[in-house]
PDB file of N, CA and C in Angstrom:
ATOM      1  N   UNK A   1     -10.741   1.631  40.401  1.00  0.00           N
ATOM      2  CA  UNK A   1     -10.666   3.028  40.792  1.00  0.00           C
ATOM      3  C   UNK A   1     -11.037   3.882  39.575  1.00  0.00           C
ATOM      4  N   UNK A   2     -11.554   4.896  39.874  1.00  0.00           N
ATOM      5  CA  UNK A   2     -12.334   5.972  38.799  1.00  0.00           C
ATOM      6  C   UNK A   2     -10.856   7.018  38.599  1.00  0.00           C
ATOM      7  N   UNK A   3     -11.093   6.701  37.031  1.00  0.00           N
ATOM      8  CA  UNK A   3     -10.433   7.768  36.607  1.00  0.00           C
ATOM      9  C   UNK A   3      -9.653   9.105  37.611  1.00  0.00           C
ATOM     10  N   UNK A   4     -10.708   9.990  37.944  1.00  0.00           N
ATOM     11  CA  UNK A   4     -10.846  11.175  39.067  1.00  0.00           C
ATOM     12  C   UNK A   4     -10.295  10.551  40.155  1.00  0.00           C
ATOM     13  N   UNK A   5     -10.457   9.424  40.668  1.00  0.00           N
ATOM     14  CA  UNK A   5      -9.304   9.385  41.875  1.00  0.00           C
ATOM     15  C   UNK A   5      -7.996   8.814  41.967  1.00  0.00           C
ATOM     16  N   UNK A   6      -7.838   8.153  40.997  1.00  0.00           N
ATOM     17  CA  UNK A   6      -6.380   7.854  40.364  1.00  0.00           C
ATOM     18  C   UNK A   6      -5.603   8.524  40.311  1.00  0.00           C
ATOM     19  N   UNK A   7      -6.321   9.794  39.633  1.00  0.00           N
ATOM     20  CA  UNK A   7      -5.409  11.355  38.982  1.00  0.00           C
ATOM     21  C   UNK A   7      -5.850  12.582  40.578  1.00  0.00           C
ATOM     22  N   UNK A   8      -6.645  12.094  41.120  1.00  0.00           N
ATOM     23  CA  UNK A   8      -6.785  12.943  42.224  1.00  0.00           C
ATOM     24  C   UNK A   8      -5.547  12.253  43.282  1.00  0.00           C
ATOM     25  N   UNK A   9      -5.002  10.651  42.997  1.00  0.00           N
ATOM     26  CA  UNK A   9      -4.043  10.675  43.779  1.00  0.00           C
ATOM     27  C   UNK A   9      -2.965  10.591  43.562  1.00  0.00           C
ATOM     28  N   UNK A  10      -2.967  10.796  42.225  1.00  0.00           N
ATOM     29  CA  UNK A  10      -1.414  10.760  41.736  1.00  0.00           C
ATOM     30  C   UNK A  10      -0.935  12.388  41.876  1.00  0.00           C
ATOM     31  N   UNK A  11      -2.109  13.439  42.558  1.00  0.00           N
ATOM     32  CA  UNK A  11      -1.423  14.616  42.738  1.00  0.00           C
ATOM     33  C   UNK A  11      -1.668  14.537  44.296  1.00  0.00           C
ATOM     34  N   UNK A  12      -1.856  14.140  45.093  1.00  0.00           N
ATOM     35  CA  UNK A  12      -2.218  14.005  46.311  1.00  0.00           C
ATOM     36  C   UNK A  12      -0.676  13.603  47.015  1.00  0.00           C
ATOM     37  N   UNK A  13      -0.500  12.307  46.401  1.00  0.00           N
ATOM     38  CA  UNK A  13       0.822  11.200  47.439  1.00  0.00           C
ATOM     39  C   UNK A  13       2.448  12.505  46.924  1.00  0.00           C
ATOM     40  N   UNK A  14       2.442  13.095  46.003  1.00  0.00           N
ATOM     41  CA  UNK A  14       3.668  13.763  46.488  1.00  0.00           C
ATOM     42  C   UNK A  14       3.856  14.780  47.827  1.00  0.00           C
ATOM     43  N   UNK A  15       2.370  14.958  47.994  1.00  0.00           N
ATOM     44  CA  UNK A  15       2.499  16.102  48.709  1.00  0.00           C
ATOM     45  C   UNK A  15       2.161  15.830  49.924  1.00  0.00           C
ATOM     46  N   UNK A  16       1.553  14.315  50.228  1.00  0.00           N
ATOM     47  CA  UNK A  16       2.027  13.559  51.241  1.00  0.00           C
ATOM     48  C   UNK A  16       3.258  12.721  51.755  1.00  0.00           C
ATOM     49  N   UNK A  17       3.857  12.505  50.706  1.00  0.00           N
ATOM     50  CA  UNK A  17       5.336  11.937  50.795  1.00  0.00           C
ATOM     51  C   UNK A  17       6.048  13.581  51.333  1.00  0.00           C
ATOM     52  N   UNK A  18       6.146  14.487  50.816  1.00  0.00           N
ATOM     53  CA  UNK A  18       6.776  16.030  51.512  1.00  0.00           C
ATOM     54  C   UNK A  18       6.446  16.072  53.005  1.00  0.00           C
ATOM     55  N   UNK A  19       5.248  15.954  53.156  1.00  0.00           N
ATOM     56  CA  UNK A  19       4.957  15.831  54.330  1.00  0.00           C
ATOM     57  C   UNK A  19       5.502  16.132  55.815  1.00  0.00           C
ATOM     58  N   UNK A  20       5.925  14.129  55.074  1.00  0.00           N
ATOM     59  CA  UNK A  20       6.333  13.111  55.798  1.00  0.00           C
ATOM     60  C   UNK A  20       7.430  13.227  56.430  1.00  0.00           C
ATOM     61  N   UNK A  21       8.563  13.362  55.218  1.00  0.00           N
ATOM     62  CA  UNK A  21       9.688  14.050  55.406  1.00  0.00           C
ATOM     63  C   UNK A  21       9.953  15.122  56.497  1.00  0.00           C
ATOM     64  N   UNK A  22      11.293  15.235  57.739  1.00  0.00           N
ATOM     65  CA  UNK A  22      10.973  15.962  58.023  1.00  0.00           C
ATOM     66  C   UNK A  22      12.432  16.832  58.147  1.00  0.00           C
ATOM     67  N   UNK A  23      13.248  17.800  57.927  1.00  0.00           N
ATOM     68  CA  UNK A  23      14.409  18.532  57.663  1.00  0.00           C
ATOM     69  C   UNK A  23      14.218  19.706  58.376  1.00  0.00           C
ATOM     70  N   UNK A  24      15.620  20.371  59.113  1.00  0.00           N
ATOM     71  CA  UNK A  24      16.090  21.399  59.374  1.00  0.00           C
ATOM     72  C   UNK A  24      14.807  22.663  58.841  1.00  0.00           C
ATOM     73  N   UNK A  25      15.089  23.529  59.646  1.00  0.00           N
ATOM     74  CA  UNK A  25      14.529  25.418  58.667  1.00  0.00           C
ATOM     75  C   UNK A  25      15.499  25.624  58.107  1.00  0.00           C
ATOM     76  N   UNK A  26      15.448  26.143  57.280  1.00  0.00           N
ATOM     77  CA  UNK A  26      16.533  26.849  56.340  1.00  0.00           C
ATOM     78  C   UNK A  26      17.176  27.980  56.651  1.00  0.00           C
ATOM     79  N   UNK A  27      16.387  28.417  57.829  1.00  0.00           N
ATOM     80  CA  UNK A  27      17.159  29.557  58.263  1.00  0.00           C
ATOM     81  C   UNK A  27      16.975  29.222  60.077  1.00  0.00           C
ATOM     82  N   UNK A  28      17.878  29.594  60.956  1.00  0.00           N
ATOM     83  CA  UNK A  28      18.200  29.903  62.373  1.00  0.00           C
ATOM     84  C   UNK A  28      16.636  30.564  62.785  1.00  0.00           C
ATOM     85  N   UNK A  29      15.795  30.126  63.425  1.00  0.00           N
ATOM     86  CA  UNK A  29      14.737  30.841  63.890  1.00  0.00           C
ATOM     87  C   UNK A  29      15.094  31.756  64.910  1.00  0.00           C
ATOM     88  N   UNK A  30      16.252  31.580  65.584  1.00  0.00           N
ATOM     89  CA  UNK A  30      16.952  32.499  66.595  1.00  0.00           C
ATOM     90  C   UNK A  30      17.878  33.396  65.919  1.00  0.00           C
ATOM     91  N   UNK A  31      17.734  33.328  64.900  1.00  0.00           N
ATOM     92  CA  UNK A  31      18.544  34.334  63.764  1.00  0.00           C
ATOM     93  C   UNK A  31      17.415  35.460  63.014  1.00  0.00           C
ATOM     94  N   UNK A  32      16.473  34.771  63.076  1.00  0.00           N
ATOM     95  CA  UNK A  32      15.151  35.620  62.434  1.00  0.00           C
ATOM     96  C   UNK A  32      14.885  36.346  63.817  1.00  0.00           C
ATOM     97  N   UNK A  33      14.359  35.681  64.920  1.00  0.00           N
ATOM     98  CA  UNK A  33      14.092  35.894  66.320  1.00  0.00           C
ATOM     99  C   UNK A  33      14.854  37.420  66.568  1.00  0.00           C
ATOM    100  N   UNK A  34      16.255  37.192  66.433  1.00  0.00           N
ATOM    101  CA  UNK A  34      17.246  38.374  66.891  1.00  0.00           C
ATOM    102  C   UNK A  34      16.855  39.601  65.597  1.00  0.00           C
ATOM    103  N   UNK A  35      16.733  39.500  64.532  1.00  0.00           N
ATOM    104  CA  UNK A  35      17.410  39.842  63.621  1.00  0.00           C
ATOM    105  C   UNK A  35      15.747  41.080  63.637  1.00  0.00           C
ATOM    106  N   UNK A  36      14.209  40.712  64.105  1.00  0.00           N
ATOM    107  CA  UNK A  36      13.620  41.363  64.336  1.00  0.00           C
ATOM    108  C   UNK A  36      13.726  41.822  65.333  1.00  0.00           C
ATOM    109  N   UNK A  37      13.842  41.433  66.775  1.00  0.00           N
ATOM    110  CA  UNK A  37      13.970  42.347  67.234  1.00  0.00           C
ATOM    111  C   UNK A  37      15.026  43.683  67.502  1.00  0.00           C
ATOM    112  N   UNK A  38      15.563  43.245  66.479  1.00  0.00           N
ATOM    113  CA  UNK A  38      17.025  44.537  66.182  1.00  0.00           C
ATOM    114  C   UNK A  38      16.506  45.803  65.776  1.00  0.00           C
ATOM    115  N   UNK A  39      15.956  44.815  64.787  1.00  0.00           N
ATOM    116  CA  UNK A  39      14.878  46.129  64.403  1.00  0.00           C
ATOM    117  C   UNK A  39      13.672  47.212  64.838  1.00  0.00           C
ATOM    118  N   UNK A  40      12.792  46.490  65.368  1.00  0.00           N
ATOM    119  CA  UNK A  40      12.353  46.870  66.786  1.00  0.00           C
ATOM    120  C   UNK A  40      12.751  47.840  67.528  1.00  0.00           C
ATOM    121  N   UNK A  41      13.840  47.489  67.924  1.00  0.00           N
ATOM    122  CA  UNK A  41      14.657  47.927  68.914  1.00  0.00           C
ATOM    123  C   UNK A  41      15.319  49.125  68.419  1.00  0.00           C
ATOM    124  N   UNK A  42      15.285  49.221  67.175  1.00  0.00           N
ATOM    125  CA  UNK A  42      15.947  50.414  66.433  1.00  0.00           C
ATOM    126  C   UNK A  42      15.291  51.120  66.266  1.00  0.00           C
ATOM    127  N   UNK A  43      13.748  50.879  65.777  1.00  0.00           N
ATOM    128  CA  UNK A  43      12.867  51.825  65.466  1.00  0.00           C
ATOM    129  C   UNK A  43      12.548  52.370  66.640  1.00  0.00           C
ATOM    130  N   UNK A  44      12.401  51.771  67.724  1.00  0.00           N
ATOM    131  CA  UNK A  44      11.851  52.648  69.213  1.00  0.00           C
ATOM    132  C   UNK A  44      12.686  53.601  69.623  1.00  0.00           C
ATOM    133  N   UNK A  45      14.242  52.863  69.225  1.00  0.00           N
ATOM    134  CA  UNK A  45      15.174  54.604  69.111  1.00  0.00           C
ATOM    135  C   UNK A  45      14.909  55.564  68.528  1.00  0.00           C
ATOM    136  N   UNK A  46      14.479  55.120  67.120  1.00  0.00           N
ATOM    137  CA  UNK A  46      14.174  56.503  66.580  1.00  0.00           C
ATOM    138  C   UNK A  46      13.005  57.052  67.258  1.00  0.00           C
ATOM    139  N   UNK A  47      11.874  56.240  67.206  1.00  0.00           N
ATOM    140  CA  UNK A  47      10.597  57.423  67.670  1.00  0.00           C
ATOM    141  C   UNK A  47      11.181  57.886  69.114  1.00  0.00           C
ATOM    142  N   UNK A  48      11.815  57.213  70.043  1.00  0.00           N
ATOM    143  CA  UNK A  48      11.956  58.151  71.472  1.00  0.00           C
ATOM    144  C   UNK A  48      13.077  59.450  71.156  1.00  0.00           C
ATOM    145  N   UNK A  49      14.436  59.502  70.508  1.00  0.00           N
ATOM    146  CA  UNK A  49      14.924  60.270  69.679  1.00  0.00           C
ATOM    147  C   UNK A  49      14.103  61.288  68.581  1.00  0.00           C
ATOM    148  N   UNK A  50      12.948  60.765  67.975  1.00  0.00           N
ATOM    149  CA  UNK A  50      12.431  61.984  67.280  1.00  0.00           C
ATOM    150  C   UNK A  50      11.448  62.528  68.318  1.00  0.00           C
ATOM    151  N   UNK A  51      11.126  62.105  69.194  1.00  0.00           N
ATOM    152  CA  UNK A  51      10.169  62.962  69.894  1.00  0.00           C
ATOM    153  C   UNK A  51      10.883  63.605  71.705  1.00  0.00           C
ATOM    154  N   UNK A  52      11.814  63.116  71.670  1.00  0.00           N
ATOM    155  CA  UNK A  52      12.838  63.733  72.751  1.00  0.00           C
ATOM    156  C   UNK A  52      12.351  64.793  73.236  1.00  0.00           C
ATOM    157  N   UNK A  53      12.269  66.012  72.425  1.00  0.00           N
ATOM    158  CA  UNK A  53      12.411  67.229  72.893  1.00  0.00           C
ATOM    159  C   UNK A  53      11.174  68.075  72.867  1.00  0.00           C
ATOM    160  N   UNK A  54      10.090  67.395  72.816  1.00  0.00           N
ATOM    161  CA  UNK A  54       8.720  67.584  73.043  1.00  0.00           C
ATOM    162  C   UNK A  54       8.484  67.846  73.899  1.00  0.00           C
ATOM    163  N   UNK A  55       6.878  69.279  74.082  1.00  0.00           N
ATOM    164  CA  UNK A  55       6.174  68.946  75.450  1.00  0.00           C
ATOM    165  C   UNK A  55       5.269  67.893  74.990  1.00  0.00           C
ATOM    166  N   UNK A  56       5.054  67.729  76.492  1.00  0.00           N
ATOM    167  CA  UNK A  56       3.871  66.390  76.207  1.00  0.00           C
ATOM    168  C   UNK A  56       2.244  67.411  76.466  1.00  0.00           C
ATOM    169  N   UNK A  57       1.560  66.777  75.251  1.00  0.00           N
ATOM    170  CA  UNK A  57       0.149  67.570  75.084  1.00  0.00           C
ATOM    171  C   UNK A  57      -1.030  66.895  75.973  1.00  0.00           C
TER     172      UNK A  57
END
């Protein structure tokens, strides 16, 4: 094996061994899920609240 692919795979196999591996999210995707649309949901209060008392053009 050439030099260059030795060292091309000695940086290659960690990041195929990670891969491989496979673990939990670190966070609740139904926690992210909720946690935007809270927000969302907050901001559309405000714009229907800041524009409440408008005519419409």
């Amino acid at each position: 094996m050439t030099p260059f692919l030795s060292t091309l795979a000695a940086l290659v196999a960690p990041a195929l061994a990670a891969a491989e591996e496979h673990s939990e999210a670190a966070v609740n995707p139904w926690i992210v899920g909720g946690g935007a649309l809270l927000i969302l949901l907050v901001l559309l209060a405000g714009v229907v609240g800041f524009g409440g008392g408008r005519e419409h053009s």
